[in-house]
Protein backbone atom coordinates (compact mmCIF):
# COMPACT_ATOMS: atom_id res chain seq x y z
CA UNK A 1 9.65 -30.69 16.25
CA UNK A 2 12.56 -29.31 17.94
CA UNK A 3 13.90 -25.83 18.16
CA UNK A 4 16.20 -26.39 14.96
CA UNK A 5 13.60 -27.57 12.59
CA UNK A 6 11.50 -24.64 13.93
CA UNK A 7 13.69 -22.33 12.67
CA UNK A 8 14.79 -24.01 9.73
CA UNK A 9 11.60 -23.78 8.19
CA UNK A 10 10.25 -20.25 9.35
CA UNK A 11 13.92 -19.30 7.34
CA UNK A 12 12.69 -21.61 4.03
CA UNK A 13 8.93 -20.08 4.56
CA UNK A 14 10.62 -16.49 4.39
CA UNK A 15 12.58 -17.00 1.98
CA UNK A 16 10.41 -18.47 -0.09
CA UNK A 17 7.90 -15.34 0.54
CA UNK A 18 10.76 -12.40 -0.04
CA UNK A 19 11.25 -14.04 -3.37
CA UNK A 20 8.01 -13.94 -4.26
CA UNK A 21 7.78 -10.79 -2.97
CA UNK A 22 11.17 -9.50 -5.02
CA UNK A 23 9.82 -11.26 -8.68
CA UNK A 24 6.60 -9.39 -8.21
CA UNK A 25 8.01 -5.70 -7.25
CA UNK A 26 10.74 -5.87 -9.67
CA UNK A 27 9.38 -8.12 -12.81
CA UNK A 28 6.39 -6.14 -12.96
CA UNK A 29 8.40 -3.09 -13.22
CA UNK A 30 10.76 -4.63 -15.56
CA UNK A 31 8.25 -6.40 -17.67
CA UNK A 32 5.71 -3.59 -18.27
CA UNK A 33 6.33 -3.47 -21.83
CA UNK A 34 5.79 -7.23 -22.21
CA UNK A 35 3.12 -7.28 -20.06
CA UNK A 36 0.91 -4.26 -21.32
CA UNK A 37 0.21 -6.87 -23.97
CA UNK A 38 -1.94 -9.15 -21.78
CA UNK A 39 -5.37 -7.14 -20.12
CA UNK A 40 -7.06 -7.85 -16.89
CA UNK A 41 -10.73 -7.09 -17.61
CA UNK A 42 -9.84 -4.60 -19.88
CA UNK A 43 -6.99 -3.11 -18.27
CA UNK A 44 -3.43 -3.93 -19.45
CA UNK A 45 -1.57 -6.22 -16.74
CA UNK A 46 1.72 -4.36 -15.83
CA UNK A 47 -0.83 -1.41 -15.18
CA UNK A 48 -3.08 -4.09 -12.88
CA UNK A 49 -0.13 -5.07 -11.23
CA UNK A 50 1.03 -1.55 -10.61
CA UNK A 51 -2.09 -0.45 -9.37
CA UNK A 52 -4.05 -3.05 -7.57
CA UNK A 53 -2.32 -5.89 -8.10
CA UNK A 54 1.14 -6.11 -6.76
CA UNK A 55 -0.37 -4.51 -3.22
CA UNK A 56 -3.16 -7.37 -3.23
CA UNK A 57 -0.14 -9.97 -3.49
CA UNK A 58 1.65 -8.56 -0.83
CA UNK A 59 -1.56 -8.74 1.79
CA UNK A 60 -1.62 -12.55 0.47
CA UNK A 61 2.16 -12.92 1.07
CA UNK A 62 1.55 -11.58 4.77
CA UNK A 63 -1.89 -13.40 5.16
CA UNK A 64 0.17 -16.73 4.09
CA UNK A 65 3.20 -16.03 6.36
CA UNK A 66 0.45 -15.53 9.25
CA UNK A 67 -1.33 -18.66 9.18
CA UNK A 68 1.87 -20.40 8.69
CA UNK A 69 3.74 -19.14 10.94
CA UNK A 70 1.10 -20.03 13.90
CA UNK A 71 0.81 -23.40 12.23
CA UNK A 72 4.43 -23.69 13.17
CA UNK A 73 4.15 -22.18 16.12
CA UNK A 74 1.64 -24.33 17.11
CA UNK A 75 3.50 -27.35 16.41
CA UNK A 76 6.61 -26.29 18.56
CA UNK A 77 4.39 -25.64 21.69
CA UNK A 78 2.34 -29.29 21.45
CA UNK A 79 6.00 -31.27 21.23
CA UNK A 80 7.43 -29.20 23.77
């Protein structure tokens, strides 16, 4: 892997995570009312996601970029 294709996908892996990131902060703000309908043991799920679940995403999103990102990493430094 050269120093192009290094970059090109850390750019597609972060993009790919700020979107993720965006639909979550801003549908589950935008879709409350649609979503109060559906419960997450007993709670409704735009309150889950307000609460709990949107920040529980975002440590995924970070935990994801992490281990991919020294995948990558790794990768570069063995073909170099």
């Amino acid at each position: 892997m050269d120093d192009r294709t290094h970059w090109d996908k850390t750019r597609r892996l972060t993009a790919i995570l700020l979107l993720a990131w965006l639909l979550t902060g801003f549908g589950a703000v935008f879709f409350a009312r649609e979503l109060t309908g559906l419960t997450i043991l007993g709670w409704p799920l735009s309150f889950y996601l307000a609460a709990q679940g949107a920040s529980l995403l975002y440590l995924a999103l970070i935990g994801i970029y992490a281990w991919r990102m020294r995948r990558l990493d790794r990768q570069l430094r063995e073909r170099a």
